[in-house]
C-alpha atoms as a PDB file:
ATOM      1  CA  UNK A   1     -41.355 -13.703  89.379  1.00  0.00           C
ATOM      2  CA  UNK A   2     -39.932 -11.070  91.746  1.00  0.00           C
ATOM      3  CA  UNK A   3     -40.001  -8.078  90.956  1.00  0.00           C
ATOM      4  CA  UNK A   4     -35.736  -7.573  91.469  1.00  0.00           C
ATOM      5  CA  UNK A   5     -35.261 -10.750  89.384  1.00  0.00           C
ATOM      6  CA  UNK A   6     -37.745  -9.934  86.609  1.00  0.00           C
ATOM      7  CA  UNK A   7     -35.281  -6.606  86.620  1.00  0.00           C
ATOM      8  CA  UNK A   8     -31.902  -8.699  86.448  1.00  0.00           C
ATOM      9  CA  UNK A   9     -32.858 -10.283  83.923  1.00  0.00           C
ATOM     10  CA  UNK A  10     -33.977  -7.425  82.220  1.00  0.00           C
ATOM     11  CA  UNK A  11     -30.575  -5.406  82.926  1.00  0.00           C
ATOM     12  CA  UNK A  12     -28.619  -8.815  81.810  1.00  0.00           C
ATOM     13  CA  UNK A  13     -30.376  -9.011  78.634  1.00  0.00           C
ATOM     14  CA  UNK A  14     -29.592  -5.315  78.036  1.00  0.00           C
ATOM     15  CA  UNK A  15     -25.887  -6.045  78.630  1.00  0.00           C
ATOM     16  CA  UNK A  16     -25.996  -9.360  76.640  1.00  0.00           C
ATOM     17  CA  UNK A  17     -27.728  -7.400  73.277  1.00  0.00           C
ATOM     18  CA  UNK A  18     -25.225  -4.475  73.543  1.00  0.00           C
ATOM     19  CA  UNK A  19     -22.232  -5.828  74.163  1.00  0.00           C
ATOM     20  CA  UNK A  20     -21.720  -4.567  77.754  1.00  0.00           C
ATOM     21  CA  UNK A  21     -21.209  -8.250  79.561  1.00  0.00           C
ATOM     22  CA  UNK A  22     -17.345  -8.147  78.118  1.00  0.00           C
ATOM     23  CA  UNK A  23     -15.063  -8.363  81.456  1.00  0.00           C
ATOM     24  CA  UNK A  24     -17.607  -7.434  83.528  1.00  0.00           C
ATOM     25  CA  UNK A  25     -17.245  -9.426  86.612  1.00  0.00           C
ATOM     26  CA  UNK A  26     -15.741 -12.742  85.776  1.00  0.00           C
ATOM     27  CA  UNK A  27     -16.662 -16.008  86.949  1.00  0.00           C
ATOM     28  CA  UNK A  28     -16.960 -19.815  86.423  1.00  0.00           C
ATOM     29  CA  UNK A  29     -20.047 -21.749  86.703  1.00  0.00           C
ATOM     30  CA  UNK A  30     -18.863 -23.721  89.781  1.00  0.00           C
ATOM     31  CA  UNK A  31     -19.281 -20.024  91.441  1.00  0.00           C
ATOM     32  CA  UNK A  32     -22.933 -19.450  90.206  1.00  0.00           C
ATOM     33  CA  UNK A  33     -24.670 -22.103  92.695  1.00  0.00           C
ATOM     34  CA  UNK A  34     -23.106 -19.559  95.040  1.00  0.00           C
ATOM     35  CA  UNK A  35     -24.039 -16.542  93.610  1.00  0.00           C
ATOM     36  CA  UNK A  36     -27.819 -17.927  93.413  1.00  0.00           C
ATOM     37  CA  UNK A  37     -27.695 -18.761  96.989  1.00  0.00           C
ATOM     38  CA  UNK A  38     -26.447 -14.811  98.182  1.00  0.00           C
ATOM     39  CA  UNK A  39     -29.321 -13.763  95.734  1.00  0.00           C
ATOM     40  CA  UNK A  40     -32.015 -15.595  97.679  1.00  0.00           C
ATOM     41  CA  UNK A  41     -30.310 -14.676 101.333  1.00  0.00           C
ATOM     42  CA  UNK A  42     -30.469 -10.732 100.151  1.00  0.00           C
ATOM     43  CA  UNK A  43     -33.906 -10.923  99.774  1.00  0.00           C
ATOM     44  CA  UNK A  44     -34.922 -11.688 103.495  1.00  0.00           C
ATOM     45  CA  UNK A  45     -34.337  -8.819 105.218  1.00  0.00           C
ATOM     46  CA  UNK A  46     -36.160  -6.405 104.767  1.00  0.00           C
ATOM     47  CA  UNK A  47     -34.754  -3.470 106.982  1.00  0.00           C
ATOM     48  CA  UNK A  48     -30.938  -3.453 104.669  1.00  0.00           C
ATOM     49  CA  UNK A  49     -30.967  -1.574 100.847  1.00  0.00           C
ATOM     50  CA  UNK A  50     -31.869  -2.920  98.203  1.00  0.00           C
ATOM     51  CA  UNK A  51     -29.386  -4.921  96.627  1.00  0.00           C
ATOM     52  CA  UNK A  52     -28.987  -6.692  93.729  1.00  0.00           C
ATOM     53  CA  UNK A  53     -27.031  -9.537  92.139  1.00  0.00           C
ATOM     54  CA  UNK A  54     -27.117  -9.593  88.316  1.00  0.00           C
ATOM     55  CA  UNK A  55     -26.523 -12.786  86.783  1.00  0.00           C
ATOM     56  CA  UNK A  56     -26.604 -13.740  83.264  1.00  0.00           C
ATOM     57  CA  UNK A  57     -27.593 -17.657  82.543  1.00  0.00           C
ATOM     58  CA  UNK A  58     -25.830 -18.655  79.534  1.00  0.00           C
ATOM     59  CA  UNK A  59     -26.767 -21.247  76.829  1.00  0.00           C
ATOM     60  CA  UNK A  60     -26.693 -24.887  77.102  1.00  0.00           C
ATOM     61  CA  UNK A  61     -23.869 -25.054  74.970  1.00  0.00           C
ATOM     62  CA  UNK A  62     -21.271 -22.606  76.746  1.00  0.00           C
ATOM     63  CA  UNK A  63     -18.166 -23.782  77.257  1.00  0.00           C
ATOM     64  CA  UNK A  64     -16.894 -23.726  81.145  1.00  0.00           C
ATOM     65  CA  UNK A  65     -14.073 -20.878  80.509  1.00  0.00           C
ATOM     66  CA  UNK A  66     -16.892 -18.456  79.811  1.00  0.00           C
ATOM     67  CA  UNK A  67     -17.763 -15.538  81.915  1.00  0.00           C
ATOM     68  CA  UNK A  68     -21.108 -14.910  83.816  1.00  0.00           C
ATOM     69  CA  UNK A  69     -22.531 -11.602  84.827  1.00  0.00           C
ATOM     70  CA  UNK A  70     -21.885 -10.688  88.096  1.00  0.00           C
ATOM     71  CA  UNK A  71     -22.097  -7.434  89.484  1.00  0.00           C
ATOM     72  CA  UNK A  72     -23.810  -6.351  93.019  1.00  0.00           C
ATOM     73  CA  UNK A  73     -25.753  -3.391  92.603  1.00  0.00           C
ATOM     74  CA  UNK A  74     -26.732  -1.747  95.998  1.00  0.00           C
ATOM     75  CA  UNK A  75     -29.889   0.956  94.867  1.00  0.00           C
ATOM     76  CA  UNK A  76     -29.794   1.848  99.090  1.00  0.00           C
ATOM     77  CA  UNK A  77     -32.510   4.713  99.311  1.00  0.00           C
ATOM     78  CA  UNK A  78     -33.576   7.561  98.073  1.00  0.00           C
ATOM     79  CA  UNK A  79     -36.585   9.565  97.925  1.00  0.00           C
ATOM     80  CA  UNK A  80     -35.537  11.762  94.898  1.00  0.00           C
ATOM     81  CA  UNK A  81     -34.594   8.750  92.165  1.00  0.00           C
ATOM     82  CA  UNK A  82     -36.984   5.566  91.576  1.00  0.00           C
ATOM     83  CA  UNK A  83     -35.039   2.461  90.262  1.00  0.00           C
ATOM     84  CA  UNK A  84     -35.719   2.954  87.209  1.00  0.00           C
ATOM     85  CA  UNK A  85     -33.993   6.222  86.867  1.00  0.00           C
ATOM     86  CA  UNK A  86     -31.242   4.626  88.739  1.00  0.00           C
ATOM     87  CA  UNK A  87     -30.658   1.523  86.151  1.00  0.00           C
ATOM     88  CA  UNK A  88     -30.992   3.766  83.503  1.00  0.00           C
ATOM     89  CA  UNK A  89     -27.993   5.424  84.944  1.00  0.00           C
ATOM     90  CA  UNK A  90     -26.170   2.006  85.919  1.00  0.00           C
ATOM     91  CA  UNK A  91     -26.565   1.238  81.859  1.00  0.00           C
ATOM     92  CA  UNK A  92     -24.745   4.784  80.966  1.00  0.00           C
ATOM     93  CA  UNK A  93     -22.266   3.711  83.812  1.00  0.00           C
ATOM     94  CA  UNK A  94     -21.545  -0.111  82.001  1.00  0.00           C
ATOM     95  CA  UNK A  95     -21.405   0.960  78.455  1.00  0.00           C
ATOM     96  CA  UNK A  96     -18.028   2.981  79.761  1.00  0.00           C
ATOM     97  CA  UNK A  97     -16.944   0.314  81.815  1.00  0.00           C
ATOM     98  CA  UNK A  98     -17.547  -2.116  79.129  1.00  0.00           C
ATOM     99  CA  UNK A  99     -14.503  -0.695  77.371  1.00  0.00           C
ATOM    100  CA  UNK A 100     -12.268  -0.764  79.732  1.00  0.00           C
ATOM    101  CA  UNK A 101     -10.402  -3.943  78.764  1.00  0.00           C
ATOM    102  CA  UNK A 102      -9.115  -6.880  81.343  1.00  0.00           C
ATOM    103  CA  UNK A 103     -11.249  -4.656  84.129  1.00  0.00           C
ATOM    104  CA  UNK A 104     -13.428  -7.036  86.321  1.00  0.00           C
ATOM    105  CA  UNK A 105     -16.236  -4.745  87.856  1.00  0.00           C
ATOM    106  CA  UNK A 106     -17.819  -6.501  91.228  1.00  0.00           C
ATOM    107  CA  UNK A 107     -20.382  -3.628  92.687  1.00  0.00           C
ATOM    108  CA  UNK A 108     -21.773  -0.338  91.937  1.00  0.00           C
ATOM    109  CA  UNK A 109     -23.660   1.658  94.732  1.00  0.00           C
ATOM    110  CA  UNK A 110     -25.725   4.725  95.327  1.00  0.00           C
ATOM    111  CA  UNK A 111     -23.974   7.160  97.048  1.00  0.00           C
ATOM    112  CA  UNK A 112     -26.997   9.356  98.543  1.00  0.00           C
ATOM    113  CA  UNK A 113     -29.344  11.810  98.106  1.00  0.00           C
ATOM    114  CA  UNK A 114     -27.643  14.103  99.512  1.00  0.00           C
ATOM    115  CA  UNK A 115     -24.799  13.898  96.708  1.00  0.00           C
ATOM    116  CA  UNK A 116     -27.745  15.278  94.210  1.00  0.00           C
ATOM    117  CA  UNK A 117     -27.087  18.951  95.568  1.00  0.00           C
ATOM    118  CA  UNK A 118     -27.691  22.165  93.817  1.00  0.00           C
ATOM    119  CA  UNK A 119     -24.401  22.870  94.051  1.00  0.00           C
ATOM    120  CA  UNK A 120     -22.945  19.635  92.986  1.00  0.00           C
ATOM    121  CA  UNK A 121     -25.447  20.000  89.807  1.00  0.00           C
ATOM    122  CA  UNK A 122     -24.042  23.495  89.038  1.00  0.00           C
ATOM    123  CA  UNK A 123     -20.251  21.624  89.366  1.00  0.00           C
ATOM    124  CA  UNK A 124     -21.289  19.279  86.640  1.00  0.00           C
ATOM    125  CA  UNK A 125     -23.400  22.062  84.406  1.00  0.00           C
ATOM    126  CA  UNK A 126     -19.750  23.981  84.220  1.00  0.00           C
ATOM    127  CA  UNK A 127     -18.495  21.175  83.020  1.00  0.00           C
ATOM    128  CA  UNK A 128     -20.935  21.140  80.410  1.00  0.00           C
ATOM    129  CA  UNK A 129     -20.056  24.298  79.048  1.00  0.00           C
ATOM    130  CA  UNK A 130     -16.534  24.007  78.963  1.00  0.00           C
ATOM    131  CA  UNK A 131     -17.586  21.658  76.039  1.00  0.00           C
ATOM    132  CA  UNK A 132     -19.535  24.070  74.569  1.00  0.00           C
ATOM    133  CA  UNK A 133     -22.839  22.611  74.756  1.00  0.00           C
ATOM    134  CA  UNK A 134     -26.168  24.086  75.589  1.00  0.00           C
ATOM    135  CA  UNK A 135     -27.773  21.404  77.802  1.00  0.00           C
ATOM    136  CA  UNK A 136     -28.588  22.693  81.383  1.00  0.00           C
ATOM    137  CA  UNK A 137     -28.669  19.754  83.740  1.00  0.00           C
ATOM    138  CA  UNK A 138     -31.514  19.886  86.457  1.00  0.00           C
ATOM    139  CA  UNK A 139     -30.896  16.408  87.964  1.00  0.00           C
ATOM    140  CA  UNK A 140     -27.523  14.615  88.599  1.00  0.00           C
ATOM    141  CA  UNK A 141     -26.688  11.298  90.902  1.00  0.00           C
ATOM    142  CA  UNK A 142     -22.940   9.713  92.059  1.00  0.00           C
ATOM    143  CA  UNK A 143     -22.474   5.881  92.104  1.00  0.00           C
ATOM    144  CA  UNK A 144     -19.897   4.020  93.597  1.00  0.00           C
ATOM    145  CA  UNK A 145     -18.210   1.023  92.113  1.00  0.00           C
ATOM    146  CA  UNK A 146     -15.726  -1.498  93.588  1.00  0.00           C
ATOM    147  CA  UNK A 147     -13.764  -3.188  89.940  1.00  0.00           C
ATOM    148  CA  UNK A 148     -10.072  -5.301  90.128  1.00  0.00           C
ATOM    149  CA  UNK A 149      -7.848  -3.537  87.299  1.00  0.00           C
ATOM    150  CA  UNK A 150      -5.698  -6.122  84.617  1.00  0.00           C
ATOM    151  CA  UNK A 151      -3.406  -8.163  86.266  1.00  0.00           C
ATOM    152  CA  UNK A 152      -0.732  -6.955  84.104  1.00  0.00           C
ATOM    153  CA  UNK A 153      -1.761  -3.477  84.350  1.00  0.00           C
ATOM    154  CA  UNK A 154      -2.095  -0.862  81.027  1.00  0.00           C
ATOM    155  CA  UNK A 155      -3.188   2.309  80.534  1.00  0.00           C
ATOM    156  CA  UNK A 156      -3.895   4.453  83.954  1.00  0.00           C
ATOM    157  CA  UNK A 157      -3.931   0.933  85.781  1.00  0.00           C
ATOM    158  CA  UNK A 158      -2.028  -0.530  88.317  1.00  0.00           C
ATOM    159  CA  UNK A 159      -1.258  -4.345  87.567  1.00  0.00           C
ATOM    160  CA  UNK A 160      -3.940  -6.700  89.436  1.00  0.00           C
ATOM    161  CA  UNK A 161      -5.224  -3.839  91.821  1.00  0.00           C
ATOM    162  CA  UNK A 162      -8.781  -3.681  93.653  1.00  0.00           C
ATOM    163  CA  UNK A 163     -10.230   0.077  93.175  1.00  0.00           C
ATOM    164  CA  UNK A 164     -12.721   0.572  95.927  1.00  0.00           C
ATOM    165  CA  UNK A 165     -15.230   3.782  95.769  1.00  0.00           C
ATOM    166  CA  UNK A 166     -14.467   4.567  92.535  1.00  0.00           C
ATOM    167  CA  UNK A 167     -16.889   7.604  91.652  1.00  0.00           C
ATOM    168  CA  UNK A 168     -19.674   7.932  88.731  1.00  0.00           C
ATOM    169  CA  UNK A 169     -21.300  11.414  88.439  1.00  0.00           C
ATOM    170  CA  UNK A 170     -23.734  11.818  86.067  1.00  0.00           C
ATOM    171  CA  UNK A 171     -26.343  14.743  84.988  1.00  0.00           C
ATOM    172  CA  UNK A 172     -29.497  14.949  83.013  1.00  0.00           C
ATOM    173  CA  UNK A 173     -32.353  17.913  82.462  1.00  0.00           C
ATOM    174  CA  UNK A 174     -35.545  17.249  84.136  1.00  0.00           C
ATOM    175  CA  UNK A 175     -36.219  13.350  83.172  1.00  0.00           C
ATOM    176  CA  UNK A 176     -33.912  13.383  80.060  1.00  0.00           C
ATOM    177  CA  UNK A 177     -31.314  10.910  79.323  1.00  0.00           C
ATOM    178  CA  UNK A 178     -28.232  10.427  81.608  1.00  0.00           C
ATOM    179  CA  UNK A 179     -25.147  11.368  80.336  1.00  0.00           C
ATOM    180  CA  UNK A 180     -21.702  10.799  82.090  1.00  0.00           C
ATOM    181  CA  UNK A 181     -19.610  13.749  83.297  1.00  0.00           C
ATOM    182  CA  UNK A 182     -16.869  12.320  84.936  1.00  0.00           C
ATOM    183  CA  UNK A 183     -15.717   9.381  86.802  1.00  0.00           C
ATOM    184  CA  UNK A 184     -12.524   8.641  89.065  1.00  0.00           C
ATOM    185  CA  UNK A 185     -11.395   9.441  92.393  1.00  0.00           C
END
């Protein structure tokens, strides 16, 4: 098995057991012959980032209204965070998303290693103290995500809109566990 599939499936099954898969990236199953095919093309080329399609194959006894996990995740490069580190921030990232209700989330991305400043990780260590806590982050990273808001709106939302860029920062101490500061434009 690859070694980006074997991870997938991994990162589906983590969605599937807690819940995250709700909304996330809607589709039929007349779209996942498609989606399989873009899987196998990304994996040619060796010279683009690392990307990523997640898809979750459901039981035999799914209905055809269901939804499928679908969500491009571009991991580009970076010589300060290994993948793992980076999924374990993607799964911080989906638990959030996961309650945001009638949102349809498409990609998340990487932004760059040189997002993971000392200046940006001070930023997000103020922001830990104005909650009075006494964590001191060492380490933080910014994703990108690309979702399509409800159609009729709610909340901060405006009615069937695509948000592109949408940012993810998040900080940990040296190796800890990610925690999400703040997210938005």
């Amino acid at each position: 098995m690859r070694k980006w599939t074997a991870m997938g499936l991994i990162f589906a099954l983590f969605l599937l057991l807690t819940g995250c898969g709700a909304g996330i990236g809607n589709k039929n199953k007349s779209e996942e012959t498609a989606s399989t095919q873009n899987e196998t093309a990304n994996t040619g080329n060796k010279n683009r980032p690392e990307e990523t399609a997640l898809t979750q194959n459901e039981a035999a006894n799914r209905s055809e209204s269901e939804t499928v996990l679908q969500v491009k995740i571009d991991y580009g490069s970076s010589r300060i965070y290994t993948k793992e580190d980076m999924n374990s921030a993607i799964a911080v990232i989906l638990r959030e998303f996961s309650t945001w209700d009638g949102c349809e989330l498409h990609s998340i991305s990487y932004s760059s290693d040189d997002e993971c400043s000392q200046s940006n990780i001070e930023w997000l260590n103020e922001m830990e103290a104005a909650t009075d806590t006494t964590e001191t982050f060492t380490q933080c990273i910014m994703f990108t995500s690309n979702f399509h808001s409800p159609k009729q709106g709610g909340g901060a939302w405006n009615a069937d809109e695509e948000y592109t860029d949408w940012q993810w920062w998040l900080a940990r101490s040296d190796g800890g566990q990610w925690k999400l500061m703040t997210w938005g434009y």
